[in-house]
Protein backbone atom coordinates (compact mmCIF):
# COMPACT_ATOMS: atom_id res chain seq x y z
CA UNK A 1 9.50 3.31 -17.51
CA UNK A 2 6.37 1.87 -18.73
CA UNK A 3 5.46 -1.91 -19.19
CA UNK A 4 3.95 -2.56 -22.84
CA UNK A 5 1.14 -4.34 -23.18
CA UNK A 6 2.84 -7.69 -24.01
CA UNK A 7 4.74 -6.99 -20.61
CA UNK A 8 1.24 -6.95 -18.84
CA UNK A 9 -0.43 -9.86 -20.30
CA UNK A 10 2.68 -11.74 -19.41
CA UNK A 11 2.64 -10.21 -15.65
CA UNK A 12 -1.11 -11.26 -15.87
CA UNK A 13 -0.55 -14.93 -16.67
CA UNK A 14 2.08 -14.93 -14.18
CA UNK A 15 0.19 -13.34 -11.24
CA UNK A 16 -2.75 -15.39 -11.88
CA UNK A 17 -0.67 -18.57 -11.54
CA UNK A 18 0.99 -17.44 -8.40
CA UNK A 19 -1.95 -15.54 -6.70
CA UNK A 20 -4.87 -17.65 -8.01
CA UNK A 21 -6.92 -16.37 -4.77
CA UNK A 22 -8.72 -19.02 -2.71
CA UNK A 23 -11.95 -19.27 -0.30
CA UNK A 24 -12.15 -15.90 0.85
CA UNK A 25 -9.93 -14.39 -0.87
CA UNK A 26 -9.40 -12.71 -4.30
CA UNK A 27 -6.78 -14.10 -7.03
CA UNK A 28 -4.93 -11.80 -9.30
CA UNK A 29 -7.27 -11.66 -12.38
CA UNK A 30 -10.29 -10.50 -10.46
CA UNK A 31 -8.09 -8.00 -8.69
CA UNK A 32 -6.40 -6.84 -12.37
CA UNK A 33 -2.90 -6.69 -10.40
CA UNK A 34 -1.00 -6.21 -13.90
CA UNK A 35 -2.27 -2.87 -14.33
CA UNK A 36 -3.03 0.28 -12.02
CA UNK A 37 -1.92 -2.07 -8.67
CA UNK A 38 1.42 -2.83 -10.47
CA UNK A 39 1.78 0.79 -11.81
CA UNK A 40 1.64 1.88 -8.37
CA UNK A 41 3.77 -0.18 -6.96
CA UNK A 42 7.04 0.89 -9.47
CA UNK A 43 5.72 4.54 -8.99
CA UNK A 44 6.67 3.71 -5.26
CA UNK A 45 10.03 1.94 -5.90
CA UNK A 46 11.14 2.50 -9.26
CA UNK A 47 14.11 0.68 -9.15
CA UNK A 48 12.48 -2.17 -9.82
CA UNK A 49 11.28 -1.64 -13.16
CA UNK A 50 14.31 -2.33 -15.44
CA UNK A 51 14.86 -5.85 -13.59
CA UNK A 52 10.85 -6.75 -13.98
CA UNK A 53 10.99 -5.18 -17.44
CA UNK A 54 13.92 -7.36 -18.12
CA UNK A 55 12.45 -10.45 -16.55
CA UNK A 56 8.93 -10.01 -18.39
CA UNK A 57 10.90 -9.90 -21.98
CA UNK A 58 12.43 -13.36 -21.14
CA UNK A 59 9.38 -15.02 -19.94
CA UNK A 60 7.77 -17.62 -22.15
CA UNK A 61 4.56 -18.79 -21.57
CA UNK A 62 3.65 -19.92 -17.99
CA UNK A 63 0.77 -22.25 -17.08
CA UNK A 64 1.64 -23.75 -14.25
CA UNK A 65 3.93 -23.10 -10.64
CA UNK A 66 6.49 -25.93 -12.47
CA UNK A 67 7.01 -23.00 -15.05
CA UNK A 68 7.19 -20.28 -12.45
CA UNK A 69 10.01 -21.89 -10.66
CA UNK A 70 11.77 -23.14 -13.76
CA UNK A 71 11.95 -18.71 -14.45
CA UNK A 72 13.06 -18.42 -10.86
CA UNK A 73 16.08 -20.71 -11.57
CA UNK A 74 17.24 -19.17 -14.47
CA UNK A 75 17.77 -16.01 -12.93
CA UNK A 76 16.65 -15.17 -9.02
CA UNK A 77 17.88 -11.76 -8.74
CA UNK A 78 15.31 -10.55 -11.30
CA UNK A 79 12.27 -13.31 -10.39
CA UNK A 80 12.96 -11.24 -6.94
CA UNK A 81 12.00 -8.19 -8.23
CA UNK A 82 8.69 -10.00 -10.00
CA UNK A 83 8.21 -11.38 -6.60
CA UNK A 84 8.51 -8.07 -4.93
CA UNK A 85 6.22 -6.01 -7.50
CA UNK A 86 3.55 -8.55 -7.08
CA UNK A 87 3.62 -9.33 -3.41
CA UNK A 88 3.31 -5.22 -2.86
CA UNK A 89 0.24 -5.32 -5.37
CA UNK A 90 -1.48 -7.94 -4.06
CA UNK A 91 -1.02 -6.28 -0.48
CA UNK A 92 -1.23 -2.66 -1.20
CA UNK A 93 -4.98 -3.42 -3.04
CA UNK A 94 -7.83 -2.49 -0.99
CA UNK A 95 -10.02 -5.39 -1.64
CA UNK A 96 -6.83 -7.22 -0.13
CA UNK A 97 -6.85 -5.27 2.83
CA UNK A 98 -10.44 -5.39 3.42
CA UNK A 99 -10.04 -9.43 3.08
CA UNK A 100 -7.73 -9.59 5.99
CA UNK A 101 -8.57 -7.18 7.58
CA UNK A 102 -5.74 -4.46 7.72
CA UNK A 103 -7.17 -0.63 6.99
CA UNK A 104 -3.87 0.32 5.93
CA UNK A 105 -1.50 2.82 7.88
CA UNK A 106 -3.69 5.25 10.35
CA UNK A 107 -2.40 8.24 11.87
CA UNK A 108 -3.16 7.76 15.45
CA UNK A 109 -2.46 11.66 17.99
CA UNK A 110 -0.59 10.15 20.76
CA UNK A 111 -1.65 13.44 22.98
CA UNK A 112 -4.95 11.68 23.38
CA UNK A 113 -3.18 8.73 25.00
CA UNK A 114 -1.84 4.86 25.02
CA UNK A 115 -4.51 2.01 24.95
CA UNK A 116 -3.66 -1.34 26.50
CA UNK A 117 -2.57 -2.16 23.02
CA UNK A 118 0.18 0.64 23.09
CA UNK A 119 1.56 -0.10 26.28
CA UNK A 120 1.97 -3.57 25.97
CA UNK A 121 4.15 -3.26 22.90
CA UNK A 122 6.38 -0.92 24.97
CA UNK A 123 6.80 -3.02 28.00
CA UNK A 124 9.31 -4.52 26.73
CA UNK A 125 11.45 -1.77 26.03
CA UNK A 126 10.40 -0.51 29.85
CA UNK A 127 11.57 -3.47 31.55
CA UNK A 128 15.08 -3.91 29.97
CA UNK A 129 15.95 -0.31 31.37
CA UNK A 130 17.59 2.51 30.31
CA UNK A 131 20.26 1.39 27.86
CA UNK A 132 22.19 4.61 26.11
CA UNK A 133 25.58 5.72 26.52
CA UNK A 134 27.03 8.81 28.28
């Protein structure tokens, strides 16, 4: 399922009212999040499209956050799913990434070894003991 392009300038206004970016980092127009981020982001979970698609159709014009949470009354289940398509966008883009500072998911060989990093976040699991069942 495809958006049309009145579905995307909708998703546009909407995304640039609720990411409108700040000191440091970018808002949704610069970052064009109604288009190739968004695209990605159904392509990923695709179940999300008819309740977006759905949502979009219904949407009137938004200017403000007052507007955005007057849609999210009307019906949550599907402002969810705008929530959810946007929130991945936003976080999946690299310029995003690169603004707080998260590469992404690395593959990391574990026969090479465990940094101080690595076996700190298992010393937990360590200390409580062994904890299966015969």
């Amino acid at each position: 399922m495809s958006l049309s392009d009145e579905d995307r300038r909708k998703l546009d206004r909407l995304a640039q009212v609720m990411l409108p970016g700040s000191v440091g980092m970018s808002g949704a127009s610069e970052l064009q999040l109604a288009h190739a981020p968004v695209d990605r982001v159904l392509r990923i979970e695709p179940a999300l499209a008819p309740k977006l698609a759905h949502f979009l159709t219904r949407a009137g014009f938004v200017g403000s956050l007052g507007d955005v949470e007057a849609l999210a009354q009307e019906d949550p289940e599907e402002f969810k799913a705008l929530e959810v398509v946007l929130a991945n966008a936003y976080f999946m883009h690299d310029t995003v990434r690169g603004e707080i500072g998260y590469p992404g998911q690395e593959a990391r060989d574990s026969s090479v070894g465990l940094d101080d990093r690595d076996l700190a976040l298992l010393e937990p699991v360590r200390a409580r003991g062994a904890i299966w069942r015969e």
